[in-house]
Protein backbone atom coordinates (compact mmCIF):
# COMPACT_ATOMS: atom_id res chain seq x y z
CA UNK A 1 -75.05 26.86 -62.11
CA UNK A 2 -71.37 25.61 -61.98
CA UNK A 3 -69.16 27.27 -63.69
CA UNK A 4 -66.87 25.23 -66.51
CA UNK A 5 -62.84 25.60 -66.65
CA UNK A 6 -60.80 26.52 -69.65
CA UNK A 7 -57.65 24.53 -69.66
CA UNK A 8 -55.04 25.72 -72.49
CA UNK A 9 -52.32 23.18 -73.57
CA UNK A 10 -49.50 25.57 -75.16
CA UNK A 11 -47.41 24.47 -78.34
CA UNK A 12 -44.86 25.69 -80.20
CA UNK A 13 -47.09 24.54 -83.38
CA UNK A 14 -50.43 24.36 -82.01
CA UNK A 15 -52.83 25.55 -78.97
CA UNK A 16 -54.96 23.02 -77.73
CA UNK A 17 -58.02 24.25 -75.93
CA UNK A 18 -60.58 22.55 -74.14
CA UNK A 19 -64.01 23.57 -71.78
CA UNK A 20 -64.22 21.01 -68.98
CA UNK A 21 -66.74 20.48 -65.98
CA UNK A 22 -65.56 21.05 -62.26
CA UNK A 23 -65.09 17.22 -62.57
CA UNK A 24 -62.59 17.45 -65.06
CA UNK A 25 -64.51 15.64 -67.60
CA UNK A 26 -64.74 17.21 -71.67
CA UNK A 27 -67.42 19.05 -72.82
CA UNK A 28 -65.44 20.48 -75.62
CA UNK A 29 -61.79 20.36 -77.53
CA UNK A 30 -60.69 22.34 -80.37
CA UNK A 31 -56.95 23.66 -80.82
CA UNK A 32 -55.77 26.77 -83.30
CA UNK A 33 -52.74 27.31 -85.20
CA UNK A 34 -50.02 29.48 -82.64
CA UNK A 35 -49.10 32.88 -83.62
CA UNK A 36 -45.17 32.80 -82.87
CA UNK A 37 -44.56 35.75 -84.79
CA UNK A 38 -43.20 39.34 -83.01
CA UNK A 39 -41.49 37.19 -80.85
CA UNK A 40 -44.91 35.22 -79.52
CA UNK A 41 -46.68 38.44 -78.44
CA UNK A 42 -50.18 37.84 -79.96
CA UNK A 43 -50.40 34.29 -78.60
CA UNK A 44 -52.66 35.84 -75.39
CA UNK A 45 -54.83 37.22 -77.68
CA UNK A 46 -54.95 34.10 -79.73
CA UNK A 47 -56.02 32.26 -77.32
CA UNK A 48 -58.18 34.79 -75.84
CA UNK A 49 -60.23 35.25 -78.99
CA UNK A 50 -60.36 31.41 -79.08
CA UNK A 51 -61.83 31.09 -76.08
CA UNK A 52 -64.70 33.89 -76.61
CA UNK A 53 -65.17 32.21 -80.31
CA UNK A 54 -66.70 29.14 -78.60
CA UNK A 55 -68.00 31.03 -75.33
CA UNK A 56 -70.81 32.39 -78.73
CA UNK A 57 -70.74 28.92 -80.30
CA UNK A 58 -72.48 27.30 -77.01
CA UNK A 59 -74.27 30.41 -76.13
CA UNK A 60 -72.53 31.32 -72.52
CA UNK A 61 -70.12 34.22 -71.04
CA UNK A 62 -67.40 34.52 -69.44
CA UNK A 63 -69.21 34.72 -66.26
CA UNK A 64 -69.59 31.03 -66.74
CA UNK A 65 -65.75 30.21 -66.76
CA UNK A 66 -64.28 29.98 -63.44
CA UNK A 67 -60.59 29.82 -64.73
CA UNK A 68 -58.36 29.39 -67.26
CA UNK A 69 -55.60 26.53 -66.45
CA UNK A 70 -52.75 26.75 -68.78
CA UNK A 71 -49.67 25.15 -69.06
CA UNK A 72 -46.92 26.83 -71.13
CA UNK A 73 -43.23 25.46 -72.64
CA UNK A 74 -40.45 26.49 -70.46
CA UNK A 75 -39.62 27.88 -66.92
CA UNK A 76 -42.51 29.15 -65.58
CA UNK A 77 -42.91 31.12 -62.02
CA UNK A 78 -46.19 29.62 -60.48
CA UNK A 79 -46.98 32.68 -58.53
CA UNK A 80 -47.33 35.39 -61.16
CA UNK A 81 -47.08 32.99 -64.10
CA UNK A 82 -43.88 35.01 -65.68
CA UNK A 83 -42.32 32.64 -68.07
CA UNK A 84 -38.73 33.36 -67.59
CA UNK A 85 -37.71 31.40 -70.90
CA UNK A 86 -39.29 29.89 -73.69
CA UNK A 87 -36.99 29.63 -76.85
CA UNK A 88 -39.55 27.83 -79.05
CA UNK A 89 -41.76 30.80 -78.78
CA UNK A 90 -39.29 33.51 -78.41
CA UNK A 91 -40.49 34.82 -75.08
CA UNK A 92 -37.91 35.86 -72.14
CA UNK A 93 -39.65 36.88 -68.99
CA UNK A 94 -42.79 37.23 -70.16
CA UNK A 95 -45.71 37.78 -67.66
CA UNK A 96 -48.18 35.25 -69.36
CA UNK A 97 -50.78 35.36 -66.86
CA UNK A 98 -50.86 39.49 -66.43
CA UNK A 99 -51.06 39.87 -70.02
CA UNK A 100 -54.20 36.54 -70.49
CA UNK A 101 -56.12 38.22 -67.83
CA UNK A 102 -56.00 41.43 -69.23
CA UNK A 103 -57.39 40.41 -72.39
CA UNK A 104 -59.41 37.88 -70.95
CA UNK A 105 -61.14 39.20 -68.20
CA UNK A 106 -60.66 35.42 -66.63
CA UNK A 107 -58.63 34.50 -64.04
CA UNK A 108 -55.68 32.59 -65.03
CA UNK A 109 -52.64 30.33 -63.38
CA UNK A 110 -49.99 28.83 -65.26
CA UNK A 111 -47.64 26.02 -65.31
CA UNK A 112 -44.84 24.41 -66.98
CA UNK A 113 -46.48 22.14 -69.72
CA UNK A 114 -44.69 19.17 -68.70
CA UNK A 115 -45.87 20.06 -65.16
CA UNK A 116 -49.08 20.30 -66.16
CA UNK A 117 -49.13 16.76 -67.86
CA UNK A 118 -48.05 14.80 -64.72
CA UNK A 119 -50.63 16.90 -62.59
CA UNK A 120 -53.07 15.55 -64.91
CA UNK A 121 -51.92 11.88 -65.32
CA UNK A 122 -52.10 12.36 -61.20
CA UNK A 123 -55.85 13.28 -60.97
CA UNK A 124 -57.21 11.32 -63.98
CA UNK A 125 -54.75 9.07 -65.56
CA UNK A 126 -51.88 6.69 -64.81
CA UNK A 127 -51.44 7.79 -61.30
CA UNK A 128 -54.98 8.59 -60.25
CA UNK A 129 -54.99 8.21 -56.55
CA UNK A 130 -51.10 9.24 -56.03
CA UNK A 131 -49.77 11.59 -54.29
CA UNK A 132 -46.06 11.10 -55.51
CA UNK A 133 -45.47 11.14 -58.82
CA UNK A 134 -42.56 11.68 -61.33
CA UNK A 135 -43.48 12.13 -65.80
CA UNK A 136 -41.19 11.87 -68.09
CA UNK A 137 -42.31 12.94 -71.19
CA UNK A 138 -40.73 11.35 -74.35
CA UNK A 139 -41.34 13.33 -77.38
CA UNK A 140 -38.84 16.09 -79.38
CA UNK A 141 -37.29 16.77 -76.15
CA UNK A 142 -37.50 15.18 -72.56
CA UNK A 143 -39.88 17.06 -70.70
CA UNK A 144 -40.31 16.48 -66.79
CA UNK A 145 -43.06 17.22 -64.13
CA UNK A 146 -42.46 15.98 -60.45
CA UNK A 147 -45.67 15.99 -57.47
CA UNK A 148 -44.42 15.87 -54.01
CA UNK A 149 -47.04 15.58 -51.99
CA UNK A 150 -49.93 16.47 -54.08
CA UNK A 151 -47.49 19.69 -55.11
CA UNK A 152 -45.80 20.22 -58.49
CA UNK A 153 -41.97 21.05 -57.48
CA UNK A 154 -41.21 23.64 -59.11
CA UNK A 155 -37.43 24.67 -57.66
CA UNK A 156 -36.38 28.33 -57.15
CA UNK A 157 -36.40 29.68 -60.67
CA UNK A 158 -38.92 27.03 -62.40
CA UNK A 159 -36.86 24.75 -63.79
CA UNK A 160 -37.50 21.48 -61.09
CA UNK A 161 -37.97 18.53 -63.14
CA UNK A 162 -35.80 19.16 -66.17
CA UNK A 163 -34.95 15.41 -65.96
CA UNK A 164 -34.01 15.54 -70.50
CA UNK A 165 -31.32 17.82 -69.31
CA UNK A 166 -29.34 15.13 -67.36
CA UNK A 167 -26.26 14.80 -68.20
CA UNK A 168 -25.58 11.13 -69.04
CA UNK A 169 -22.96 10.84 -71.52
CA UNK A 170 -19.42 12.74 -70.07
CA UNK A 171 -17.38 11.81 -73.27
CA UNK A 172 -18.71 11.58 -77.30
CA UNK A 173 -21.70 13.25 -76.54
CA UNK A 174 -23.96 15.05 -78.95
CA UNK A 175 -25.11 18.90 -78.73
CA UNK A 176 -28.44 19.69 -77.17
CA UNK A 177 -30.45 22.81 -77.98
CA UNK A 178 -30.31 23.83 -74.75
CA UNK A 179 -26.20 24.38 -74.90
CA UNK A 180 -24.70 21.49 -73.28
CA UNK A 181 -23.62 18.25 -74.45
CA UNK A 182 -24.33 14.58 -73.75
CA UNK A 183 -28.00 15.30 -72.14
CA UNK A 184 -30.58 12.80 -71.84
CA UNK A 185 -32.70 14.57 -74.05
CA UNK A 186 -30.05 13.72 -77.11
CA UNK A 187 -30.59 9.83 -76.88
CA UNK A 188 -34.31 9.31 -75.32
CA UNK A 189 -36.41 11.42 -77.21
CA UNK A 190 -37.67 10.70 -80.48
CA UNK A 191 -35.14 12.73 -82.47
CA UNK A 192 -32.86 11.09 -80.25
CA UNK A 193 -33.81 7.85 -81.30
CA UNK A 194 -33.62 8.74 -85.02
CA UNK A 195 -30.29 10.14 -84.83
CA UNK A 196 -28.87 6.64 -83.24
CA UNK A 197 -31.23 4.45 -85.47
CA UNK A 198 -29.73 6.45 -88.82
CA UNK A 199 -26.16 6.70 -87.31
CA UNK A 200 -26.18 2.66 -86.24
CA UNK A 201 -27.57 1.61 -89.75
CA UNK A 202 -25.27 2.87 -91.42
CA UNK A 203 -21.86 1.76 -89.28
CA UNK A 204 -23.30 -2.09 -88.55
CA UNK A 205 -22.67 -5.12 -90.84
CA UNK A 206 -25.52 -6.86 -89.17
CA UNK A 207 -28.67 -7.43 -91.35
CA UNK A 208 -31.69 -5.77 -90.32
CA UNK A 209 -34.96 -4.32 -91.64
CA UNK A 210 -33.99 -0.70 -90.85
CA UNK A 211 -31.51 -0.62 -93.56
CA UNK A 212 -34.02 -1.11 -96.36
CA UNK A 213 -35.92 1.65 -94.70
CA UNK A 214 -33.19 4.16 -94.23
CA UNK A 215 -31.87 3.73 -98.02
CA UNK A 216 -35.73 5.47 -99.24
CA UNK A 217 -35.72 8.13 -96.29
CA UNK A 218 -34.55 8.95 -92.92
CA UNK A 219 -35.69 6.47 -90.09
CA UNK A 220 -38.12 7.17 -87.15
CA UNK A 221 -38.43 5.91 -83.73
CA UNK A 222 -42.04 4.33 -84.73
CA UNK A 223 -39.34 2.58 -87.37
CA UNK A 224 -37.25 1.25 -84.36
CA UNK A 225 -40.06 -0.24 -82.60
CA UNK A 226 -41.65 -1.72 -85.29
CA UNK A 227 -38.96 -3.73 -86.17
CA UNK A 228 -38.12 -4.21 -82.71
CA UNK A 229 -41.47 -5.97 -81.79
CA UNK A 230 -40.82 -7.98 -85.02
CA UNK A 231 -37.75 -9.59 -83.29
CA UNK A 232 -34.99 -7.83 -85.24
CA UNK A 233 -31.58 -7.65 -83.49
CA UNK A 234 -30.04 -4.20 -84.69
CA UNK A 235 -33.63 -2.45 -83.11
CA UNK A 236 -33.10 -4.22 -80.05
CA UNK A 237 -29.72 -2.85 -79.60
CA UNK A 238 -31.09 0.77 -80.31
CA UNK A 239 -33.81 0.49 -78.10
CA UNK A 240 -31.56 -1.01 -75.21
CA UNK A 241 -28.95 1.06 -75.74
CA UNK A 242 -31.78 4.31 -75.52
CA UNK A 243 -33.57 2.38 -72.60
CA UNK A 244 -30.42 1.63 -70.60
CA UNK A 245 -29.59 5.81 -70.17
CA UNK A 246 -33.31 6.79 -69.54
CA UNK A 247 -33.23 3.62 -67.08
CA UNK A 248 -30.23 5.25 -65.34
CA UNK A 249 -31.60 8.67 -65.22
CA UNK A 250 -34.97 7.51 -63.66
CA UNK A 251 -33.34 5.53 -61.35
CA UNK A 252 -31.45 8.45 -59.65
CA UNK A 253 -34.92 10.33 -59.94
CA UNK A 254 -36.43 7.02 -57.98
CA UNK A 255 -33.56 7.10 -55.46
CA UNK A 256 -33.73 10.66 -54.57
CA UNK A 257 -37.58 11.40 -54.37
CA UNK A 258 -39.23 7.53 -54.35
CA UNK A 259 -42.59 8.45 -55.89
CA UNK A 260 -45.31 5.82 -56.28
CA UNK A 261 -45.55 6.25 -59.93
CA UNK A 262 -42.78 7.01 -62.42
CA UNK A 263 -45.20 7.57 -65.95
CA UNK A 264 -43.90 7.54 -69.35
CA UNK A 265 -45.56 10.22 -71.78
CA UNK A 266 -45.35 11.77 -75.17
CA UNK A 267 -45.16 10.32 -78.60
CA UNK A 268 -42.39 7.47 -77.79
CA UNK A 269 -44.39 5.90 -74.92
CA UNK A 270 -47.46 4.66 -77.70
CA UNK A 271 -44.52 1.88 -77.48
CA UNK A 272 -46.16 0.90 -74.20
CA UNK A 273 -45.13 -2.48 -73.40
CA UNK A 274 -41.86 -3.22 -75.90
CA UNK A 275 -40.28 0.10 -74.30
CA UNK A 276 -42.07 -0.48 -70.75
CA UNK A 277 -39.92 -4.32 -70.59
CA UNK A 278 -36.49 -3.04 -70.88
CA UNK A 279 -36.82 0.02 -68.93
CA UNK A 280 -37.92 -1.39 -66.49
CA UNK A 281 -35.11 -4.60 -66.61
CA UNK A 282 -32.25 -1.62 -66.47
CA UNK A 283 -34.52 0.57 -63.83
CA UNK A 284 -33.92 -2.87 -61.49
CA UNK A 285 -30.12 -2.62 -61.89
CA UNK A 286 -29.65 0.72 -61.38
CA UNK A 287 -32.81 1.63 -58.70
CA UNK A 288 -32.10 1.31 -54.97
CA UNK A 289 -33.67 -2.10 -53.59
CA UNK A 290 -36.08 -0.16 -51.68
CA UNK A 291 -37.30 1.79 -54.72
CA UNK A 292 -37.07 -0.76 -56.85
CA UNK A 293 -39.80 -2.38 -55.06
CA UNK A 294 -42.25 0.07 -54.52
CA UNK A 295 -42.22 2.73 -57.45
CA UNK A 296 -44.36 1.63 -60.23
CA UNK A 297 -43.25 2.34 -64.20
CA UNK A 298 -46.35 2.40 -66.49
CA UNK A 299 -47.12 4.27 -70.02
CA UNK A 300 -49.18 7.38 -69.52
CA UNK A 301 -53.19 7.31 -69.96
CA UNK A 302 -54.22 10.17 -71.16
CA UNK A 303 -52.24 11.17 -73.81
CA UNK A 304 -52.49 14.95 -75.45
CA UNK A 305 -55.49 15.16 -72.80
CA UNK A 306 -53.30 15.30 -69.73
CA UNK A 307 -52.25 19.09 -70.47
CA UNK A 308 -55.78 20.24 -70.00
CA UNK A 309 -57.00 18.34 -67.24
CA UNK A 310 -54.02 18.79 -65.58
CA UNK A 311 -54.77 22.79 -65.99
CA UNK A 312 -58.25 22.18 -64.82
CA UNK A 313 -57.13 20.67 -61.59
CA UNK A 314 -54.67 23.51 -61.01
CA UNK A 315 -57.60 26.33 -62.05
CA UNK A 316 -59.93 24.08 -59.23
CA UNK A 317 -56.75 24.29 -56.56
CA UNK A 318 -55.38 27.78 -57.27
CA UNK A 319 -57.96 30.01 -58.18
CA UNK A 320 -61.35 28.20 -57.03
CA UNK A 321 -60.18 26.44 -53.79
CA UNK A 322 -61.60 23.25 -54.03
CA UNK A 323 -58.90 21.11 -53.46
């Protein structure tokens, strides 16, 4: 009988969890609260434990799991799956995959989780049929996978594909978490995009929607684009402002590795379209003429999917050999 394939999506808040087919399609999802505390040592056996709890549920073993695919926050070595950093979770070099299988009993690979995402939008999703693809993931931070060739890059110490941590703004910039100033991460994400919405608000004259908003509570992104798609002018000058520096970023990603698909992700890109348009219109000013006409921009498909069949496909290349 074939054998299914765990794939683990790990979060700082939650651990999604899901039993696929060889195919990569769902027979199951469920997630569990993650156990951060001890600095993030029971989160093997969290997941462990979550995977035998529904092994019992649906009446099979672990003899019918080929793999468990799972991709993890942070620098991650793909060989031996040490995590070399991941502040949300308070691990530094910790060997994820030594310590799964161990409690497991099931083999195990691991991958960044942005990594992971674009691998998955790759087989299934937004770039199904690629072999060249670039994510950007737009959510609390800027998260970045990159597929050369059918291969996620992953650079000598893991960290290939930290496109949030461009540096785009040299003067004025704001502090990121991860110690420098002025990175992408500061003005495309979604806290990003708050901080600029709240800051603009409250230094323009101009009338807009947004201020009615922000005097009750502290504005979102969804806030921005809602008023933006309802025509208002101080939104569109957040959102270009935000889209012009992402634009810029991508387009030096476009120049230097000219993948067929650059995909949007996380929580901004349920934009699709209204942040899709002006990307795209600064992507064509700043993107080489070549690129420019032959890498495609387009919203993500699978949403908070792509983390596990992304870690199936990996489980079905690394550990079963079927790809």
């Amino acid at each position: 009988m074939e054998k299914m394939i765990v794939g683990v999506d790990l979060g700082g808040t939650s651990i999604k969890l899901a039993l696929l087919t060889n195919d990569g399609d769902f027979i199951e999802k469920w997630e569990v609260p993650t156990d951060k505390s001890e600095s993030g040592k029971h989160i093997p056996k969290t997941i462990s434990n979550a995977i035998d709890t529904k092994l019992k549920e649906l009446n099979k073993t672990k003899n019918d799991v080929a793999g468990i695919g799972i991709g993890a926050p942070g620098s991650v070595r793909l060989e031996d799956g040490l995590i070399f950093a991941a502040v949300n979770l308070g691990w530094e070099n910790f060997p994820l995959k030594a310590i799964l299988e161990e409690e497991s009993g099931i083999p195990v690979i691991v991958d960044n989780d942005a990594n992971i995402a674009a691998v998955g939008e790759m087989w299934k999703g937004a770039g199904a049929g690629a072999r060249d693809v670039v994510m950007v993931t737009l959510g609390t931070g800027v998260g970045g996978g990159v597929i050369v060739n059918g291969l996620v890059a992953h650079g000598i110490s893991g960290a290939a594909g930290e496109i949030g941590h461009t540096t785009v703004q040299l003067e004025n910039g704001v502090l990121c978490n991860c110690g420098k100033v002025g990175c992408l991460e500061t003005i495309s994400s979604a806290t990003g995009i708050a901080r600029i919405a709240n800051e603009k608000v409250q230094s323009t004259s101009k009338e807009t929607v947004l201020k009615e908003i922000s005097s009750q509570r502290e504005l979102t992104t969804k806030d921005v684009f809602d008023a933006y798609s309802q025509g208002d002018g101080v939104a569109e000058e957040i959102v270009n402002h935000v889209m012009k520096y992402l634009a810029l970023v991508l387009a030096g990603v476009g120049n230097t590795l000219n993948p067929e698909n650059i995909i949007i992700g996380g929580g901004v890109s349920n934009a699709g379209d209204l942040l899709i348009k002006p990307l795209k219109n600064y992507f064509d000013q700043f993107a080489f003429t070549t690129v420019r006409e032959s890498t495609k921009l387009s919203i993500a498909k699978l949403g908070n999917d792509a983390g596990a069949i992304g870690a199936a496909y990996l489980v079905k290349k690394f550990i079963t050999n079927e790809i």
